[in-house]
N, C-alpha and C. Protein backbone atom coordinates (compact mmCIF):
# COMPACT_ATOMS: atom_id res chain seq x y z
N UNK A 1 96.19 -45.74 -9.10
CA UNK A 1 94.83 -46.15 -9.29
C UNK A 1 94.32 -46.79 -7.99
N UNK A 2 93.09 -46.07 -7.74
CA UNK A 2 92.53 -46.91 -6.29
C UNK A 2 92.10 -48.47 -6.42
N UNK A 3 92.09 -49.19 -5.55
CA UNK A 3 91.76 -50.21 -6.22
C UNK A 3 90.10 -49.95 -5.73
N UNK A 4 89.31 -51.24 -6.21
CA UNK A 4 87.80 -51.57 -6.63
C UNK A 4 86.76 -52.10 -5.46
N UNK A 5 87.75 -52.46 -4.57
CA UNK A 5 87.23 -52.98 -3.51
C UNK A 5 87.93 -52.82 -2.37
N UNK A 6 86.69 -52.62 -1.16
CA UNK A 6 87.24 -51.93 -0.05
C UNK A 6 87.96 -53.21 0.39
N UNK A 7 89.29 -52.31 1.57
CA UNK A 7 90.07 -53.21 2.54
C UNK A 7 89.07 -54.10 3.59
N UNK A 8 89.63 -55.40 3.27
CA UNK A 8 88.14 -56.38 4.30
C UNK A 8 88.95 -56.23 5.68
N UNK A 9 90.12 -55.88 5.68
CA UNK A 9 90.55 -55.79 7.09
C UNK A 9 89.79 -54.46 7.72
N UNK A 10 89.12 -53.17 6.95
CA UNK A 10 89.14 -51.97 7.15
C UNK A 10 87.96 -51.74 8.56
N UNK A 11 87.06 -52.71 8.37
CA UNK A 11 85.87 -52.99 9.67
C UNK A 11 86.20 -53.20 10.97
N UNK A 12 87.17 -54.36 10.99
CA UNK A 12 88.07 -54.90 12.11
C UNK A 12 88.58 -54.01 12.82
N UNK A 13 89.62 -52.85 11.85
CA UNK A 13 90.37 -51.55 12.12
C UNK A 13 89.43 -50.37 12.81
N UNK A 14 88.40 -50.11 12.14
CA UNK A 14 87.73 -49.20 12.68
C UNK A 14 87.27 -49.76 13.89
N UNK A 15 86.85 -50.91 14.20
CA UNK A 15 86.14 -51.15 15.16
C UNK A 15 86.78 -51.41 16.42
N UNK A 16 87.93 -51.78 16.24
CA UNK A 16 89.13 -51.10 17.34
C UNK A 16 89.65 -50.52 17.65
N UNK A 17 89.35 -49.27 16.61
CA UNK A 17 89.95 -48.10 17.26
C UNK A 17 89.02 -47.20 18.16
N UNK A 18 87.61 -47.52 17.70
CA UNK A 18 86.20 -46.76 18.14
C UNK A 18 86.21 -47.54 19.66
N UNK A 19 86.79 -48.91 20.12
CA UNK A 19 86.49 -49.69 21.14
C UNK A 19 87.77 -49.00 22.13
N UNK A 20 89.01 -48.14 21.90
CA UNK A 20 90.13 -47.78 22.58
C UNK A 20 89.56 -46.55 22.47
N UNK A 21 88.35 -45.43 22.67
CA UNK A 21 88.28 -44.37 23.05
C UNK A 21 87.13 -44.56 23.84
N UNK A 22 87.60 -43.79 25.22
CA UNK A 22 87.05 -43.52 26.40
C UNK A 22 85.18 -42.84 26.08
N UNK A 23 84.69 -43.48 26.45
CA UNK A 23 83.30 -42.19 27.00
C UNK A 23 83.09 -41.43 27.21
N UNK A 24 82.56 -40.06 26.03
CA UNK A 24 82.83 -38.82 26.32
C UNK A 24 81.36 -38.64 27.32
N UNK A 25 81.51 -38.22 28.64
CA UNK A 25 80.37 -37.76 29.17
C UNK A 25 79.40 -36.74 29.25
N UNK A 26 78.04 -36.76 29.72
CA UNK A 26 76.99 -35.91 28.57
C UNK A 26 77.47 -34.78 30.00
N UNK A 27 76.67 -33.87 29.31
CA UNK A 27 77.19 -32.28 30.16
C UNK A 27 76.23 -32.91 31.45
N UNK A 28 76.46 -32.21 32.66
CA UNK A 28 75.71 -31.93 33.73
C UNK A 28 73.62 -31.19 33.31
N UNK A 29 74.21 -30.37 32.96
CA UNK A 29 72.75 -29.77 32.35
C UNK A 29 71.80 -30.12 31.34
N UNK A 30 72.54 -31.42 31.23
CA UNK A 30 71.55 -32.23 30.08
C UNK A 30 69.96 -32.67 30.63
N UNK A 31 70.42 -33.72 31.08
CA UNK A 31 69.14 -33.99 32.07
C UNK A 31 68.69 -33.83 32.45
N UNK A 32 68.58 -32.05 32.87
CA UNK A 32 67.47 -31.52 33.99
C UNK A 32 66.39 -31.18 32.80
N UNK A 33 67.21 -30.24 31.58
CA UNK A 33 66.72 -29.86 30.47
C UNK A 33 66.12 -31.00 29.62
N UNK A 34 66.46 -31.75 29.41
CA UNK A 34 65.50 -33.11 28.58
C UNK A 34 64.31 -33.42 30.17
N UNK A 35 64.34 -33.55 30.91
CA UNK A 35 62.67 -34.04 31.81
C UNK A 35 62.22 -32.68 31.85
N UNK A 36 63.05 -31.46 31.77
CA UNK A 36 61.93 -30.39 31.95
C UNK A 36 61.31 -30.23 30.71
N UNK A 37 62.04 -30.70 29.26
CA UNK A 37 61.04 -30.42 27.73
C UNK A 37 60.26 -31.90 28.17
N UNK A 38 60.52 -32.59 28.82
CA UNK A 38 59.35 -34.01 28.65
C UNK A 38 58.17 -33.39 29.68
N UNK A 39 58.51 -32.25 30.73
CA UNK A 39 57.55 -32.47 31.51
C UNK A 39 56.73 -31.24 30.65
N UNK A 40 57.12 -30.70 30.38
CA UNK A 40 56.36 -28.85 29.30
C UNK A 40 55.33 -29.90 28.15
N UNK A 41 56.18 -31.07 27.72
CA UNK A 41 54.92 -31.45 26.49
C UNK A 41 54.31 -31.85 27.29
N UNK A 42 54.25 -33.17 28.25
CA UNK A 42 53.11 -33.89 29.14
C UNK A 42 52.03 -32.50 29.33
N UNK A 43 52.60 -31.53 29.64
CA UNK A 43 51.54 -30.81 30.75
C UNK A 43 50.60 -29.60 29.46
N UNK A 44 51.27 -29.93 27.99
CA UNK A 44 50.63 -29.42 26.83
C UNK A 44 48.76 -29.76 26.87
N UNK A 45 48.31 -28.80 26.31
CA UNK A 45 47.21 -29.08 25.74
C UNK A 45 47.28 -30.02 24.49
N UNK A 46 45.51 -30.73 24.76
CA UNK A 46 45.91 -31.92 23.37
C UNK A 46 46.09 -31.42 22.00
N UNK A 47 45.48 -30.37 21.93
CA UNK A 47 45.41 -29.85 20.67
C UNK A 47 46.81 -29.61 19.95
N UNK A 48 47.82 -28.97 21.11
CA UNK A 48 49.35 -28.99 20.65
C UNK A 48 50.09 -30.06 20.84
N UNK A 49 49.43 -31.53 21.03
CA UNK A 49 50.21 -32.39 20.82
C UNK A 49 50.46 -33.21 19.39
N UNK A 50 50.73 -34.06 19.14
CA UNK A 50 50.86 -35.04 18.43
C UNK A 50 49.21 -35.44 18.00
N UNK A 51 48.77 -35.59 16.73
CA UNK A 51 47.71 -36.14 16.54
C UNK A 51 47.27 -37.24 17.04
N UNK A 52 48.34 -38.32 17.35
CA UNK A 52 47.97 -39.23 17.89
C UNK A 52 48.21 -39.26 19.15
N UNK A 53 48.39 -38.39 19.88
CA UNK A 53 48.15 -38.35 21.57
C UNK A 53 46.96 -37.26 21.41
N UNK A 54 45.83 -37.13 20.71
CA UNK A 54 44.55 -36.77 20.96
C UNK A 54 44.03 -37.81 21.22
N UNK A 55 42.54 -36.72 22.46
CA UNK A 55 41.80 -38.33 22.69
C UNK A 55 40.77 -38.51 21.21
N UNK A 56 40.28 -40.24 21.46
CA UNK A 56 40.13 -40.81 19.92
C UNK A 56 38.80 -39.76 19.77
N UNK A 57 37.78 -39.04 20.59
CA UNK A 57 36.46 -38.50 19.70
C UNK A 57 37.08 -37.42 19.16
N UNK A 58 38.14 -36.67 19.67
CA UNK A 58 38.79 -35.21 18.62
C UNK A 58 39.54 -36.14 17.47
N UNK A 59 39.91 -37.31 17.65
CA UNK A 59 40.05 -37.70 16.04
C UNK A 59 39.30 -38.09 15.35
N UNK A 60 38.20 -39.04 16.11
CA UNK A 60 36.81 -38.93 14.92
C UNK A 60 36.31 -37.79 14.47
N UNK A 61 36.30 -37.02 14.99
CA UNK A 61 35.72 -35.74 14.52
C UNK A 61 36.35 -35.06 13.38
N UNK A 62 37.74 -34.96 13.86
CA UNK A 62 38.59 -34.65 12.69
C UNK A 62 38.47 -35.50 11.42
N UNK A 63 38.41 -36.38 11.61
CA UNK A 63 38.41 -37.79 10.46
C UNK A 63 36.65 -37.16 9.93
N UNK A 64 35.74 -37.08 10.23
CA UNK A 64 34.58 -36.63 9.93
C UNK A 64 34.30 -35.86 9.29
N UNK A 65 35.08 -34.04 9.95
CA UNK A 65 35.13 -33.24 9.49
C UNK A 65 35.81 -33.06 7.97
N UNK A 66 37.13 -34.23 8.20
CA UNK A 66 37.89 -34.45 7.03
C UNK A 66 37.25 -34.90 5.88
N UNK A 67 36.76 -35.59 6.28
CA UNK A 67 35.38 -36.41 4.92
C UNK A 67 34.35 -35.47 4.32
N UNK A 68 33.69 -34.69 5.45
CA UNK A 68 32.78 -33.54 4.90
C UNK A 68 33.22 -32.97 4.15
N UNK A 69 34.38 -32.04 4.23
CA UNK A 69 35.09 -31.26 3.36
C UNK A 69 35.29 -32.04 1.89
N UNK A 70 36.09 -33.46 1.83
CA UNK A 70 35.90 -34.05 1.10
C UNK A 70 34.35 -34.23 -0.29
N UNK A 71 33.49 -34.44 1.04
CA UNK A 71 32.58 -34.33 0.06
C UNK A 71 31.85 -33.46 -0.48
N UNK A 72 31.73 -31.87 0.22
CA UNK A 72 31.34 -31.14 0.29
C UNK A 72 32.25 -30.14 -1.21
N UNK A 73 33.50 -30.52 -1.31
CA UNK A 73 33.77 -30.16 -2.28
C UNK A 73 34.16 -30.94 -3.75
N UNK A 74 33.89 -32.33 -3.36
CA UNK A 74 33.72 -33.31 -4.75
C UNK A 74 32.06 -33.57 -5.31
N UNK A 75 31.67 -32.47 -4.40
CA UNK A 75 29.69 -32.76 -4.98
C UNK A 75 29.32 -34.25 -4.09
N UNK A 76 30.19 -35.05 -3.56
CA UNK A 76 29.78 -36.00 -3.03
C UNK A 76 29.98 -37.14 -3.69
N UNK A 77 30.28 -37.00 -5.03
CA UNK A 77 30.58 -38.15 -5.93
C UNK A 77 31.90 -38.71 -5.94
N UNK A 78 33.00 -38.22 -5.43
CA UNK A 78 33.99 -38.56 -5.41
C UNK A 78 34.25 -39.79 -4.21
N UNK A 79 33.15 -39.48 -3.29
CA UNK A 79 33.18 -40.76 -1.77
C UNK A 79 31.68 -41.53 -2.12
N UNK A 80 30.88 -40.99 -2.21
CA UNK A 80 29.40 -41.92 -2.92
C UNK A 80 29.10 -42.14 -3.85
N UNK A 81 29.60 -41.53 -5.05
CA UNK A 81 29.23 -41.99 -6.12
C UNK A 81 27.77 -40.89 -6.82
N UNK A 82 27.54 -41.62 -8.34
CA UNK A 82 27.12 -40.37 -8.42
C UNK A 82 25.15 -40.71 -8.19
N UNK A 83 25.13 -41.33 -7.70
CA UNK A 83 23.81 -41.77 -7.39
C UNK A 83 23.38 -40.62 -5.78
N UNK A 84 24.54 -40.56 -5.30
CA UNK A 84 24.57 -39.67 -4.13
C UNK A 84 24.45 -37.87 -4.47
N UNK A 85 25.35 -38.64 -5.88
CA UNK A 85 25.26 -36.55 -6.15
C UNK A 85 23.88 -36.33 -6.92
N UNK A 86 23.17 -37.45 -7.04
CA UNK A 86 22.01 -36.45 -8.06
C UNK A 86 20.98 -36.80 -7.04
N UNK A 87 20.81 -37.55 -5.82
CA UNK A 87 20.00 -37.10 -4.51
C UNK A 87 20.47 -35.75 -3.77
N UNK A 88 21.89 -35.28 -3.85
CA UNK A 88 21.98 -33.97 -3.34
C UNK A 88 21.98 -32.92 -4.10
N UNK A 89 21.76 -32.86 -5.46
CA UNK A 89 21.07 -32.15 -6.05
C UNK A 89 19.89 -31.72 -6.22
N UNK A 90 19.22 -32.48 -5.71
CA UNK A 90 17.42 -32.54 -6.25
C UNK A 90 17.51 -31.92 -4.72
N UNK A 91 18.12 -32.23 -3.34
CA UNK A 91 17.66 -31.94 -2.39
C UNK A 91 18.40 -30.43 -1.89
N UNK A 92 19.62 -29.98 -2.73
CA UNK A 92 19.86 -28.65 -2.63
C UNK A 92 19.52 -27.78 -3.39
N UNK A 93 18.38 -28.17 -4.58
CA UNK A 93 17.49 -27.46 -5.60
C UNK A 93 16.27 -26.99 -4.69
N UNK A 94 15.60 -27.87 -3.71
CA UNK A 94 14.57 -27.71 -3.28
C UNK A 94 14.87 -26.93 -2.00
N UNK A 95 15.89 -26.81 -1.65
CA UNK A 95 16.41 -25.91 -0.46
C UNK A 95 16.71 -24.19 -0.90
N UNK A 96 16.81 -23.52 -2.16
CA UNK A 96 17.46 -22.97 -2.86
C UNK A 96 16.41 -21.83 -2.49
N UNK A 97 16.88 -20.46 -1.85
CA UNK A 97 15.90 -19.42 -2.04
C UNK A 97 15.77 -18.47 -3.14
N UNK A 98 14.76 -18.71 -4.15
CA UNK A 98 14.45 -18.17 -5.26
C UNK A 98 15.30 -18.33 -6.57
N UNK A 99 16.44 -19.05 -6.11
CA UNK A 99 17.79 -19.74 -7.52
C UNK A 99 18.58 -18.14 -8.14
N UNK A 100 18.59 -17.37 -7.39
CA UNK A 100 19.43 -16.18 -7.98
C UNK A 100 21.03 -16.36 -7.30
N UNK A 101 20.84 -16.58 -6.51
CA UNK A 101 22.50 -17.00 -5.96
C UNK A 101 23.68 -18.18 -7.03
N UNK A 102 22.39 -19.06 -7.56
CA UNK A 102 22.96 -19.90 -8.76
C UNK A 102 23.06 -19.54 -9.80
N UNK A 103 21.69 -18.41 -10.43
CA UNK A 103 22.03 -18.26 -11.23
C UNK A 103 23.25 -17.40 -11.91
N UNK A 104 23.10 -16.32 -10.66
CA UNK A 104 24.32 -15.73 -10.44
C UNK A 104 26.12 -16.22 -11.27
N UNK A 105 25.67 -17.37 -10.35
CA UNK A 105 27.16 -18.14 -10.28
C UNK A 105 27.23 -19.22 -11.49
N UNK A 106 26.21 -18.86 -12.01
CA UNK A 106 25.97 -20.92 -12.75
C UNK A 106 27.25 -20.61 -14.14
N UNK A 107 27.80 -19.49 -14.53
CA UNK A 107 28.65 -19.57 -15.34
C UNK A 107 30.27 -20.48 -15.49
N UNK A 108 30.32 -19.43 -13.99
CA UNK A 108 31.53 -20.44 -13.12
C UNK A 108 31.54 -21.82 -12.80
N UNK A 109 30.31 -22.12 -12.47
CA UNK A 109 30.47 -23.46 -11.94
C UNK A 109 30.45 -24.69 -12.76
N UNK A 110 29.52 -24.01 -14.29
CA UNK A 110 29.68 -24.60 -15.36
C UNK A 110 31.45 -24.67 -16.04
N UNK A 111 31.85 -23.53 -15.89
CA UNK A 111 33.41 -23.60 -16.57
C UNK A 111 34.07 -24.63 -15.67
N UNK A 112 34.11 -24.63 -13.94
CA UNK A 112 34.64 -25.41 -12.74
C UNK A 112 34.33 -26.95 -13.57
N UNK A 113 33.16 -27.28 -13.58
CA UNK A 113 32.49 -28.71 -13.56
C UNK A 113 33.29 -28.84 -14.91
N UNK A 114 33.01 -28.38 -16.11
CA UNK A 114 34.03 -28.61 -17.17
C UNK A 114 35.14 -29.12 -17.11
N UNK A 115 35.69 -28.10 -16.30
CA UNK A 115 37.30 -28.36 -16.51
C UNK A 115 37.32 -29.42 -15.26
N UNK A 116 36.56 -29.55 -14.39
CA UNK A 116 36.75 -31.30 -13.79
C UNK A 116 36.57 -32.17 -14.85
N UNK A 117 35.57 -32.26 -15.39
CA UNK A 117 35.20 -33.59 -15.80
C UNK A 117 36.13 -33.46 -16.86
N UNK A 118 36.64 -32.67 -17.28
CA UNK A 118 37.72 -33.01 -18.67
C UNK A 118 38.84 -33.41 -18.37
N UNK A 119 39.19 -32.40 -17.33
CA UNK A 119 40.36 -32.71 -16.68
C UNK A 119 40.87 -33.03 -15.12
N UNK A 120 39.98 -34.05 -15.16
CA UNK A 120 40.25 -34.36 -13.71
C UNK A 120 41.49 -35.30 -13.21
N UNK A 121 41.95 -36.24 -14.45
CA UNK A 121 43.76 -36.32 -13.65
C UNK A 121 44.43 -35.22 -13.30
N UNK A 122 44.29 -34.17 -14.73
CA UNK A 122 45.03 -32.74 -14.17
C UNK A 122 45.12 -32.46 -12.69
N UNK A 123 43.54 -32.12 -12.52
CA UNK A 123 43.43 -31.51 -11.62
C UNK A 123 43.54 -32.18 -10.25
N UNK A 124 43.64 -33.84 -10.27
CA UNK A 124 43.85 -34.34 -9.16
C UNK A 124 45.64 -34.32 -8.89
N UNK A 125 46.33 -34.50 -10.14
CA UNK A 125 48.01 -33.78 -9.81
C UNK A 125 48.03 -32.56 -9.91
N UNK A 126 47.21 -31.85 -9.84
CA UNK A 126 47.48 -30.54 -9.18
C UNK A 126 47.44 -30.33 -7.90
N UNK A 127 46.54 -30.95 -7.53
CA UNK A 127 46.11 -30.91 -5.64
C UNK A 127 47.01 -31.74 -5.03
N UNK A 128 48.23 -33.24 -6.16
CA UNK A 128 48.78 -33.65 -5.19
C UNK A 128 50.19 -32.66 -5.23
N UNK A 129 50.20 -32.12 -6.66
CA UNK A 129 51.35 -31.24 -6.47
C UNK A 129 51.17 -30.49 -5.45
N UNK A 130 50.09 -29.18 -5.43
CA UNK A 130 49.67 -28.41 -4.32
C UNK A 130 50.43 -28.89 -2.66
N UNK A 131 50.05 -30.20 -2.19
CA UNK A 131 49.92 -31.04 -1.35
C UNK A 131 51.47 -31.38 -0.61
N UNK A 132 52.74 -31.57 -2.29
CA UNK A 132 53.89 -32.04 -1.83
C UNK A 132 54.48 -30.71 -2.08
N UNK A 133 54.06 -29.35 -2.29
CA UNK A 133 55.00 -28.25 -2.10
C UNK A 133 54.75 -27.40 -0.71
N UNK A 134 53.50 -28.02 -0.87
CA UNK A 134 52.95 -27.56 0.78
C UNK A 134 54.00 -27.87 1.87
N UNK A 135 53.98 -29.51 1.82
CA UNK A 135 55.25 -29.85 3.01
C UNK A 135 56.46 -29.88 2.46
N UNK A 136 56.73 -29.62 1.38
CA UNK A 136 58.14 -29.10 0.88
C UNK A 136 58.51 -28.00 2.13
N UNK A 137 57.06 -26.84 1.54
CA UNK A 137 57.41 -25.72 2.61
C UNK A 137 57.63 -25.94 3.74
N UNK A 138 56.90 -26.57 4.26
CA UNK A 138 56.91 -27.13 5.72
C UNK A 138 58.12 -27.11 6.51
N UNK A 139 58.15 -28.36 5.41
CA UNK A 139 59.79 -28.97 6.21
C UNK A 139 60.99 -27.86 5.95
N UNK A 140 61.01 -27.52 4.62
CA UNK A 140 62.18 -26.22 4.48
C UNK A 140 62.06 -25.42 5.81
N UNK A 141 60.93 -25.02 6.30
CA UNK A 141 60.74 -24.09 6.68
C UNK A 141 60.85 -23.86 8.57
N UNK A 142 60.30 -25.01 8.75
CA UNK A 142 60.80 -26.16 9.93
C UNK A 142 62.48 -26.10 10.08
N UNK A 143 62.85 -26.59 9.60
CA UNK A 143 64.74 -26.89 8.92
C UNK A 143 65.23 -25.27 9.35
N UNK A 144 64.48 -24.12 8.45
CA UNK A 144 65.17 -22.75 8.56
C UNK A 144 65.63 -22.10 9.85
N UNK A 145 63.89 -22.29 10.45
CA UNK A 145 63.69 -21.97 12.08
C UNK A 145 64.65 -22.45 12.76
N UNK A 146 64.41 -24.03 12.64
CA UNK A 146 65.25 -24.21 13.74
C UNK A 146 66.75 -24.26 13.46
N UNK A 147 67.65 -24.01 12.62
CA UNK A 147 69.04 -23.57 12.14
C UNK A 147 68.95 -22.35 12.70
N UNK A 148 68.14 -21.19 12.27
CA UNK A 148 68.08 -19.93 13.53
C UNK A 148 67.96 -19.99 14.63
N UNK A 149 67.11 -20.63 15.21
CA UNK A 149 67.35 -20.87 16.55
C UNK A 149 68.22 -21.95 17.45
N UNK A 150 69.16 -22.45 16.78
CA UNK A 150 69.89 -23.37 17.04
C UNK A 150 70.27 -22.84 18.56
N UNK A 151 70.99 -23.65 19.37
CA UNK A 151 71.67 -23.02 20.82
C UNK A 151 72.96 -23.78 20.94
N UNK A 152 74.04 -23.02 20.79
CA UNK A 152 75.01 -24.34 20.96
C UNK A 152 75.45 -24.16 22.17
C-alpha cells in the first residue's frame, strides 16, 4: 500500500539532483533565427500584428465599427434602449422607398422579432455558444497547423 503522503525529504532530493546537472547549451542557430522572427514581425504591417500593437485610431474605429454592428443588428435597443429604437423607426419609415422591400420581408422579420422577444436568453446562448465553438475551432485548429508544421 502506498502511503498518503508525499516523502518531505522528496523536494530537497530533487532539487539536488537538478543542481548536479551541467547546462545543456542552446544550439548555435538559435539566435540568429529568434532576432530574424523578431525582426520579420517588427517590420509586419499593423494590420498583421497584435491588436494591441495597432495604432489607437484603427482601434477606435474598430471599437466603433464593433458597436455599429452591434446596434445595427439589435435594432439599437440592445445599447440605447428602446426609446432609441422607436426614434429609428419612425426615422427608417420615413427613409423607406415606397415600403415594398418591407413588405416583402415583414413576414420574416415578424417570425425573427418573435422568436427574440420570446426567446431571447435562448438566443443570446446561442450566440455565446456560436462564439465558444468558434474559438474552440480556432484554437483546435491553430494546435493542428502547427503540429503539421512542426520543424524539429
Amino acid at each position: 500500500m502506498m502511503p498518503s503522503e508525499p516523502d518531505p525529504n522528496l523536494e530537497a532530493l530533487i532539487d539536488a539532483e537538478l543542481k548536479k546537472l551541467q547546462p545543456i547549451p542552446a544550439p548555435a542557430r538559435l539566435v540568429p533565427q529568434v532576432l530574424s522572427i523578431l525582426e520579420a514581425r517588427a517590420q509586419a504591417p499593423w494590420w498583421q500584428r497584435a491588436w494591441w500593437d495597432w495604432p489607437l485610431s484603427a482601434r477606435a474605429a474598430f471599437i466603433v465599427l464593433s458597436l455599429a454592428l452591434v446596434v445595427a443588428f439589435s435594432g439599437g435597443g440592445f445599447v440605447f434602449g428602446n426609446e432609441f429604437t422607436v426614434y429609428s423607426h419612425r426615422a427608417t419609415d420615413s427613409l423607406t422607398l415606397g415600403g415594398r422591400f418591407e413588405e416583402s420581408f415583414a413576414p420574416l422579420t415578424n417570425a425573427a422579432g418573435l422568436l427574440w422577444e420570446k426567446g431571447r436568453s435562448f438566443a443570446l446562448c446561442a450566440l455565446a455558444m456560436a462564439g465558444v465553438m468558434y474559438l474552440a475551432c480556432l484554437g483546435l485548429g491553430t494546435a493542428c497547423v502547427r503540429s503539421a508544421l512542426k520543424q524539429n
